[in-house]
Protein backbone atom coordinates (compact mmCIF):
# COMPACT_ATOMS: atom_id res chain seq x y z
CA UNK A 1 0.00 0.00 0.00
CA UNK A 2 1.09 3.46 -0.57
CA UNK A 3 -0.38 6.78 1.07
CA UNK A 4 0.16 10.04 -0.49
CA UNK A 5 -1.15 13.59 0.79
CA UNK A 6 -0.52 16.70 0.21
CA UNK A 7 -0.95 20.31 1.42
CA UNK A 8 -3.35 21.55 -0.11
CA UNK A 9 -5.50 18.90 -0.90
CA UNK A 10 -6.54 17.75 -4.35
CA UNK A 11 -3.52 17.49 -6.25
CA UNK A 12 -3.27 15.02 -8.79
CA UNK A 13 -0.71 11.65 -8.27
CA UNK A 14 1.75 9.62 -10.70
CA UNK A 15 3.90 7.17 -10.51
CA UNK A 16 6.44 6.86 -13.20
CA UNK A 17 4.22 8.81 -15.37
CA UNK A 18 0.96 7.07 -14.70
CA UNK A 19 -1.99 8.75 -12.97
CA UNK A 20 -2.76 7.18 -9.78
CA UNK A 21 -5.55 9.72 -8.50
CA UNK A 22 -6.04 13.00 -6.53
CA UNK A 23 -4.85 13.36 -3.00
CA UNK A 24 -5.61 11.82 -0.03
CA UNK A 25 -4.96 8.54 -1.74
CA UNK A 26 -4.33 5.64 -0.83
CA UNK A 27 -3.52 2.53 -3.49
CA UNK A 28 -1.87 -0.59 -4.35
CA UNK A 29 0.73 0.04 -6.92
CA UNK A 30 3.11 -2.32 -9.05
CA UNK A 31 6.59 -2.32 -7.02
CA UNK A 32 9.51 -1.57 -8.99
CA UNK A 33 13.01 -0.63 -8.10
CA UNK A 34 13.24 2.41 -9.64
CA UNK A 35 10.10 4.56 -8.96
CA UNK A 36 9.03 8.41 -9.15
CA UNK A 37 6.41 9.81 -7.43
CA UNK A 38 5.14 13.13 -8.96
CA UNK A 39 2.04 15.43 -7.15
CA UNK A 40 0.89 18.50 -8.84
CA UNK A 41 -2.07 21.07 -8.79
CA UNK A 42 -2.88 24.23 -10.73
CA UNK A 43 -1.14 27.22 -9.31
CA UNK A 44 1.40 25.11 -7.29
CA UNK A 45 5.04 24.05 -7.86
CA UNK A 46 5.19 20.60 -9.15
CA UNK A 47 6.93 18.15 -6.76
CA UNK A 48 9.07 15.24 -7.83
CA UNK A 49 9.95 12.58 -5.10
CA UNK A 50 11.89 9.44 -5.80
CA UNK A 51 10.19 6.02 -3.69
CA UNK A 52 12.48 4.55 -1.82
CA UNK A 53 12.30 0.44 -2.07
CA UNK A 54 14.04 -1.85 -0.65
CA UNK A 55 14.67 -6.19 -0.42
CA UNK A 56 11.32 -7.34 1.45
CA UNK A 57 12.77 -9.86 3.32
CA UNK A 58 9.50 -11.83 3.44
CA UNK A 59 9.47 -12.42 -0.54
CA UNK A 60 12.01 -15.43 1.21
CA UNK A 61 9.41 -16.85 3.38
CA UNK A 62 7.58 -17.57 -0.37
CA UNK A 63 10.94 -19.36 -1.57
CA UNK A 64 11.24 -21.33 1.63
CA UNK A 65 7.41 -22.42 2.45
CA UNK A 66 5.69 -22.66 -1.33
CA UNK A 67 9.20 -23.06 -3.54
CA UNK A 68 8.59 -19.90 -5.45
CA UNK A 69 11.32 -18.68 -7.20
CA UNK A 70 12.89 -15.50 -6.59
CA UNK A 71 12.88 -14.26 -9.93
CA UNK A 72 9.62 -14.24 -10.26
CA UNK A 73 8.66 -11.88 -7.08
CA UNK A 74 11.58 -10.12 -8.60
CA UNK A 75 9.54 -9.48 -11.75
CA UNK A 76 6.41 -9.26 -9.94
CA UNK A 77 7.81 -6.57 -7.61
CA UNK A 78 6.83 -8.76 -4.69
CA UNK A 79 10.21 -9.21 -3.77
CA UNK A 80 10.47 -5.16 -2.98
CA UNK A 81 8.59 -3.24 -0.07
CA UNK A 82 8.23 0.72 -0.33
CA UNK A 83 9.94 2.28 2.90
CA UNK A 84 8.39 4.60 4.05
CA UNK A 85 4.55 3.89 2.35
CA UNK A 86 3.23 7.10 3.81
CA UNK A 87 3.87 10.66 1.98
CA UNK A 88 3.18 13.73 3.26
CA UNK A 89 3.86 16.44 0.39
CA UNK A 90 3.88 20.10 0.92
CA UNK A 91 2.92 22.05 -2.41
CA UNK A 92 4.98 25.08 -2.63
CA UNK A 93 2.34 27.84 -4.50
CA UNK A 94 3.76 29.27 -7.79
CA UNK A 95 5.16 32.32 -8.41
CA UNK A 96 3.69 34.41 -10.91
């Protein structure tokens, strides 16, 4: 799950260039290693955040108990977790 809010509300969320919503929002998304958040809204600055992700050490317990091979939660983006999966973004207005 990810989270993403923003000050002021409204603003409109992607992920690697595709639209995920308006804020609040919260969603599943497809885990990847190399992920950008984006949040925007008319008459506000565009922000840019890069996710971090990182090794979910439980995409092991799937190799162990069930035999599933790691490069396929690899592929899947099982095998990564999104740290931290709560975004708070502040919208910095425009200048004109």
């Amino acid at each position: 799950m990810l989270t993403v809010k923003s000050n002021p509300e409204g603003a409109k969320v992607s992920l690697n260039g595709r639209d995920l919503g308006q804020t609040p929002l919260t969603t599943t998304v497809e885990k990847k290693k190399d992920m950008l958040l984006t949040v925007k809204k008319d008459g506000y600055r565009e922000v840019t955040q890069p996710l971090n992700t990182s090794f979910d050490p439980m995409a092991l317990v799937g190799i162990i108990s069930y035999g599933t091979p790691i490069t396929t939660d690899v592929q899947k983006g099982t095998a990564y977790q999104i740290t931290p999966n709560y975004y708070q973004i502040e919208l910095p207005k425009a200048e004109k």
